[in-house]
C-alpha atoms as a PDB file:
ATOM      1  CA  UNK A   1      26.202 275.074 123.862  1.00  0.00           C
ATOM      2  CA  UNK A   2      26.728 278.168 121.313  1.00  0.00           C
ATOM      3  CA  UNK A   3      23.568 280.279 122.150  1.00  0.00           C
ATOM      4  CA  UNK A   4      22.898 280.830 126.093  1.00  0.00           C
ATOM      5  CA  UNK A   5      19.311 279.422 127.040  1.00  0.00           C
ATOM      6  CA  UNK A   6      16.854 281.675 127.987  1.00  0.00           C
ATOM      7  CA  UNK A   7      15.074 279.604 130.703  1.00  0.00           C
ATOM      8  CA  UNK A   8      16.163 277.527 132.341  1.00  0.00           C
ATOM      9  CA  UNK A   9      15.410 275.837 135.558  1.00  0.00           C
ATOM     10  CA  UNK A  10      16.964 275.548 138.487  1.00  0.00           C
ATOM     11  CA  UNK A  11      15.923 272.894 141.305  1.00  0.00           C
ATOM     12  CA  UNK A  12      17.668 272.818 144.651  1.00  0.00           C
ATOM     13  CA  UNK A  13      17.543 269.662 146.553  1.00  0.00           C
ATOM     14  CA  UNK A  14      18.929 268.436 150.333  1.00  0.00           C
ATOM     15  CA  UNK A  15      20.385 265.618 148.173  1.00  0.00           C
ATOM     16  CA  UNK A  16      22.239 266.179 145.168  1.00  0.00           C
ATOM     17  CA  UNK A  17      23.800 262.778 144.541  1.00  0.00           C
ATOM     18  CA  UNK A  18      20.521 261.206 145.120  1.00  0.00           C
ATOM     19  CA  UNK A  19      18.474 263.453 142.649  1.00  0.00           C
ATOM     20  CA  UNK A  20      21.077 263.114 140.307  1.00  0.00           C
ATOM     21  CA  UNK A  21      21.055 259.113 140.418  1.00  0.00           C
ATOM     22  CA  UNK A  22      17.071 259.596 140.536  1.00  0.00           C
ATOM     23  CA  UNK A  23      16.994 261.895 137.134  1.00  0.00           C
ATOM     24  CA  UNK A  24      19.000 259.645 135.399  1.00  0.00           C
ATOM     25  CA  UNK A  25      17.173 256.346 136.336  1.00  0.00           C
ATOM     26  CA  UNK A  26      13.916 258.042 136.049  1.00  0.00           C
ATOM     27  CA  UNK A  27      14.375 260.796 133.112  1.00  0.00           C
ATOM     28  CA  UNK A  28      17.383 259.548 131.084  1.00  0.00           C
ATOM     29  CA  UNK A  29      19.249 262.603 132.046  1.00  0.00           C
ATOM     30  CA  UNK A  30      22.680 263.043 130.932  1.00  0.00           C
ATOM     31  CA  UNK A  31      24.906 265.186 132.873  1.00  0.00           C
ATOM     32  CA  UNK A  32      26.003 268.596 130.749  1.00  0.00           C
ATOM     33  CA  UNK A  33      28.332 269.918 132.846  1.00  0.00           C
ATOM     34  CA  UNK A  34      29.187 270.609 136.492  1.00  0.00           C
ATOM     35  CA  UNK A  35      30.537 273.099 139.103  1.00  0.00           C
ATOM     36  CA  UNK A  36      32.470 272.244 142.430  1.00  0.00           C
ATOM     37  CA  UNK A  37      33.259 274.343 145.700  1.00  0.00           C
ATOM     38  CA  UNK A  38      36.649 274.963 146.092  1.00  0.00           C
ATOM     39  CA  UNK A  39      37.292 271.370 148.644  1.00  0.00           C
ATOM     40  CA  UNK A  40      35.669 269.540 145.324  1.00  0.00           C
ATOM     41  CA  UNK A  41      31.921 269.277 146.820  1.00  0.00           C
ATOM     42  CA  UNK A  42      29.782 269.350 143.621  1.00  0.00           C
ATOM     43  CA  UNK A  43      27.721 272.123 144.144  1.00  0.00           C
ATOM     44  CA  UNK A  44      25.235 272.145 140.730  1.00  0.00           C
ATOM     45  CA  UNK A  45      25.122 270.018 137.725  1.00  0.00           C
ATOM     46  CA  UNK A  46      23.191 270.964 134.225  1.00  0.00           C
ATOM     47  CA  UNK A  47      20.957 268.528 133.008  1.00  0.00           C
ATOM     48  CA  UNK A  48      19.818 267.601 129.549  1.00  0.00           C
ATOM     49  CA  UNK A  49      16.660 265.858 129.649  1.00  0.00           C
ATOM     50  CA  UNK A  50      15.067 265.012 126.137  1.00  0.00           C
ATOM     51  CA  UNK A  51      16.403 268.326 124.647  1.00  0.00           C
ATOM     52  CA  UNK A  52      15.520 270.588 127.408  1.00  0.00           C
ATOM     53  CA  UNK A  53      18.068 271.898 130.341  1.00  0.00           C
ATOM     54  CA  UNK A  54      18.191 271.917 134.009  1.00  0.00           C
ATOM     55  CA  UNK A  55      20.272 273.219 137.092  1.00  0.00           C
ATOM     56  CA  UNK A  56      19.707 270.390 139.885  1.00  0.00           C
ATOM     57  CA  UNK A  57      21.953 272.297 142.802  1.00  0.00           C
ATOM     58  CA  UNK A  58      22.757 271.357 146.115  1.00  0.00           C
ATOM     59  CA  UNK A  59      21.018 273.075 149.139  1.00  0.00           C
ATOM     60  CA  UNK A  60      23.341 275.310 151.410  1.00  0.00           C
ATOM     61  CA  UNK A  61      23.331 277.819 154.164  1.00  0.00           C
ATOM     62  CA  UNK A  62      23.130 280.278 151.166  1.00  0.00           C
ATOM     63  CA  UNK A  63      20.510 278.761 149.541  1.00  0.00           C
ATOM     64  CA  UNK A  64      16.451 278.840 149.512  1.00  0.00           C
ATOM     65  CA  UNK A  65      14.988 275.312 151.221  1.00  0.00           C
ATOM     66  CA  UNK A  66      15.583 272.825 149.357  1.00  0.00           C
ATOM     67  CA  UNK A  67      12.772 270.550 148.989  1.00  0.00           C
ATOM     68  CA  UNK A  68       9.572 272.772 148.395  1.00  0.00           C
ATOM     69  CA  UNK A  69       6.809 272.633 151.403  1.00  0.00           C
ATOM     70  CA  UNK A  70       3.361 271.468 149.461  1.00  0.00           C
ATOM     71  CA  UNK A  71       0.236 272.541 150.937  1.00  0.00           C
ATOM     72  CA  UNK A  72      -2.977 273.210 149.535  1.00  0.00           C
ATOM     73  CA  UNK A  73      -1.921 277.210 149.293  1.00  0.00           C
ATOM     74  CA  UNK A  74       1.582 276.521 147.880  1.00  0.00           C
ATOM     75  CA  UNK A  75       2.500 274.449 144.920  1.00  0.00           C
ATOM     76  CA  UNK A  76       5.824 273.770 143.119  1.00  0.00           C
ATOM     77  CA  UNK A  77       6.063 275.013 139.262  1.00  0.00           C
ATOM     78  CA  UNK A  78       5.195 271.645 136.862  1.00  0.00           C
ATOM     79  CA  UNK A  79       8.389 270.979 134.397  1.00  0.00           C
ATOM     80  CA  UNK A  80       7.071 269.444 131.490  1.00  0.00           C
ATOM     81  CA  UNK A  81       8.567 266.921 128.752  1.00  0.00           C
ATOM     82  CA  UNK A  82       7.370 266.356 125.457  1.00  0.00           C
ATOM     83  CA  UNK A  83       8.180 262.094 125.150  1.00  0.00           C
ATOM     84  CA  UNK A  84       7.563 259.548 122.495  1.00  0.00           C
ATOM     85  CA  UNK A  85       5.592 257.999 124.623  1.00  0.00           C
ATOM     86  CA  UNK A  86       4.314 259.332 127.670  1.00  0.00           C
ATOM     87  CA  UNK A  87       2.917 256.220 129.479  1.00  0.00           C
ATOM     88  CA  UNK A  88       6.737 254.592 129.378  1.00  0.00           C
ATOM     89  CA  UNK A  89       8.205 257.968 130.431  1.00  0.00           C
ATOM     90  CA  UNK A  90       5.873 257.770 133.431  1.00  0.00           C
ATOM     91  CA  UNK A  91       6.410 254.289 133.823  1.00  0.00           C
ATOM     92  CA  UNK A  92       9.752 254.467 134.113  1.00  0.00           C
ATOM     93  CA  UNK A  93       9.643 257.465 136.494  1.00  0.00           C
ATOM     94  CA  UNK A  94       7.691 255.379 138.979  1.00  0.00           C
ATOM     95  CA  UNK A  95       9.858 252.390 138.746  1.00  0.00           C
ATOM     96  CA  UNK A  96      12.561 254.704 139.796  1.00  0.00           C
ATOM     97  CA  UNK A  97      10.480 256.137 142.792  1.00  0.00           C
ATOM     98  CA  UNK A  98       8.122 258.804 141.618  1.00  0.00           C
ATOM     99  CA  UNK A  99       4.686 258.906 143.017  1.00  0.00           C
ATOM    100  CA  UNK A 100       2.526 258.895 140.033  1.00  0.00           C
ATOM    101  CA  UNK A 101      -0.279 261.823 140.436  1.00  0.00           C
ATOM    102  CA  UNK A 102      -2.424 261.444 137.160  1.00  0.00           C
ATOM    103  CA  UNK A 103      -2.477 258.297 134.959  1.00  0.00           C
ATOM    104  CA  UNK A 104      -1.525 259.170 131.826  1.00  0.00           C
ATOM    105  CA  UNK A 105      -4.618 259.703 129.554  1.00  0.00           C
ATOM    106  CA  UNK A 106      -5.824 261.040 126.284  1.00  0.00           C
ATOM    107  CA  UNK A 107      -6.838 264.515 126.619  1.00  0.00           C
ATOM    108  CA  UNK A 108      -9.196 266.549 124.799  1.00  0.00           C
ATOM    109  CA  UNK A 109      -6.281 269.636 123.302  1.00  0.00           C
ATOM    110  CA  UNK A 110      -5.360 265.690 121.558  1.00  0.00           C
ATOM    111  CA  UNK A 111      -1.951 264.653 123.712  1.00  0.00           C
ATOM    112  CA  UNK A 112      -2.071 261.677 126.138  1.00  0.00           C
ATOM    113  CA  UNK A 113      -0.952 263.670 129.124  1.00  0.00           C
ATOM    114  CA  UNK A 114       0.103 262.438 133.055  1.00  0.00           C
ATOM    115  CA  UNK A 115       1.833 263.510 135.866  1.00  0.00           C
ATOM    116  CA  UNK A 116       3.874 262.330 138.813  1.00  0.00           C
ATOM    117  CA  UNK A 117       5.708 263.922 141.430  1.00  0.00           C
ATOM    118  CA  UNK A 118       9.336 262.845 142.524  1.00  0.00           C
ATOM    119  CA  UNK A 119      10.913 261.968 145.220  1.00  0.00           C
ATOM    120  CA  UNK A 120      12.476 265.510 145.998  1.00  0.00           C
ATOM    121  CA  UNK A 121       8.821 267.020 145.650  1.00  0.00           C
ATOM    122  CA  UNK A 122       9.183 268.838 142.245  1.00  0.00           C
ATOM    123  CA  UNK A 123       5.958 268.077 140.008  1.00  0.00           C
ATOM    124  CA  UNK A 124       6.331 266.845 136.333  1.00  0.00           C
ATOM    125  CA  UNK A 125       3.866 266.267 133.231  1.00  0.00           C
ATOM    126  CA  UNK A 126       5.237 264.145 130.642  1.00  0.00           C
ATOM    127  CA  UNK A 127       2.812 264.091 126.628  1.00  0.00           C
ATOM    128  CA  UNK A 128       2.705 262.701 123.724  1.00  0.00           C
ATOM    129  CA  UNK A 129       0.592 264.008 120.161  1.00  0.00           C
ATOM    130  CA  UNK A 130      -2.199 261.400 119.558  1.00  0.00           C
ATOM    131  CA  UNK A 131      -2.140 260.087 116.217  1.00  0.00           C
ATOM    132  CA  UNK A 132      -4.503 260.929 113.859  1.00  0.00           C
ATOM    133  CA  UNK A 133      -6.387 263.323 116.445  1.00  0.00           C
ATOM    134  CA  UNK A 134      -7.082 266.784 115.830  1.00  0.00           C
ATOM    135  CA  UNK A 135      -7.036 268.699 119.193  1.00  0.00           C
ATOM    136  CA  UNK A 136     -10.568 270.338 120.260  1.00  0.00           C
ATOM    137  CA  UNK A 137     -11.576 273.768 119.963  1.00  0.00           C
ATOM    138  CA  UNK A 138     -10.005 276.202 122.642  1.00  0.00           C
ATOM    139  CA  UNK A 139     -12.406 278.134 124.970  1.00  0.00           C
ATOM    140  CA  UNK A 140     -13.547 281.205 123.783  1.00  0.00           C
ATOM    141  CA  UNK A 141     -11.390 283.709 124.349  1.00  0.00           C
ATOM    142  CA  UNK A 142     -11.941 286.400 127.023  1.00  0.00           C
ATOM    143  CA  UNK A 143     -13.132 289.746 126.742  1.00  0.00           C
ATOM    144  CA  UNK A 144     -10.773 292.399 126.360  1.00  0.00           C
ATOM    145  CA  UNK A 145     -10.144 294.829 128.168  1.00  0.00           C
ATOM    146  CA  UNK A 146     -12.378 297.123 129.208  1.00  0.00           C
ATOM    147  CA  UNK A 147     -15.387 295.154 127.801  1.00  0.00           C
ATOM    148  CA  UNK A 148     -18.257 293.255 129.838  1.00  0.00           C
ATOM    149  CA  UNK A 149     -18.636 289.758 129.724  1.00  0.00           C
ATOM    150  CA  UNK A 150     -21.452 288.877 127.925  1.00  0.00           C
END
């Protein structure tokens, strides 16, 4: 890497060697680079999925839990991927032990779009541009500041 990323996520999970094997299976992740405690326990690895990053890290006593709590009040962030084709992507994420969450479909913005959720709880959306489809109109915009809504 010769310019630092800006963003990039970092997931925490109970299991690291798991997620790892689960990512790679279900993603195509390739493993970037690594960092060990000093007895050689691999403490985070840096992803590169499609051509996006991402810190999967293993839970500690310093660390934030691990696998994220879902209730109706309380969601994990989505992490998206752009795909070549986003019902294989999804596919293949659920052959590797994602719960699939929305069947991929075309949407009206013109992307076939779906999501699942994986096995350590963090949400992802996978699209795709439809061919030959030009996306909708967005909503009309809100009113600015400081003006009523008509």
């Amino acid at each position: 890497m010769t310019e630092p990323f800006h963003f990039m996520p970092q997931l925490r999970v109970d299991n690291l060697t798991k997620a790892l094997a689960f990512y790679h299976a279900a993603l195509g992740a390739e493993e970037v680079s690594r960092q060990c405690a000093a007895d050689g326990r691999v403490q985070s690895v840096v992803l590169k999925i499609e051509n996006a990053l991402l810190t999967v890290s293993a839970e500690n006593d310093q660390s934030h839990r691990a696998t994220p709590e879902v209730t109706p009040r309380a969601q994990t962030p989505t992490l998206h991927l752009n795909v070549a084709c986003c019902d294989a992507a999804i596919e293949r994420a659920v052959q590797a032990g994602a719960t699939l969450t929305l069947p991929p479909r075309d949407m009206f913005w013109g992307e076939r779009y779906g999501t699942i959720t994986d096995p350590f709880g963090q949400q992802w959306s996978f699209s795709q541009p439809l061919s030959g489809h030009a996306p909708a109109e967005p909503p009309a915009a809100p009113p600015s500041w400081g003006q009523a809504a008509a």
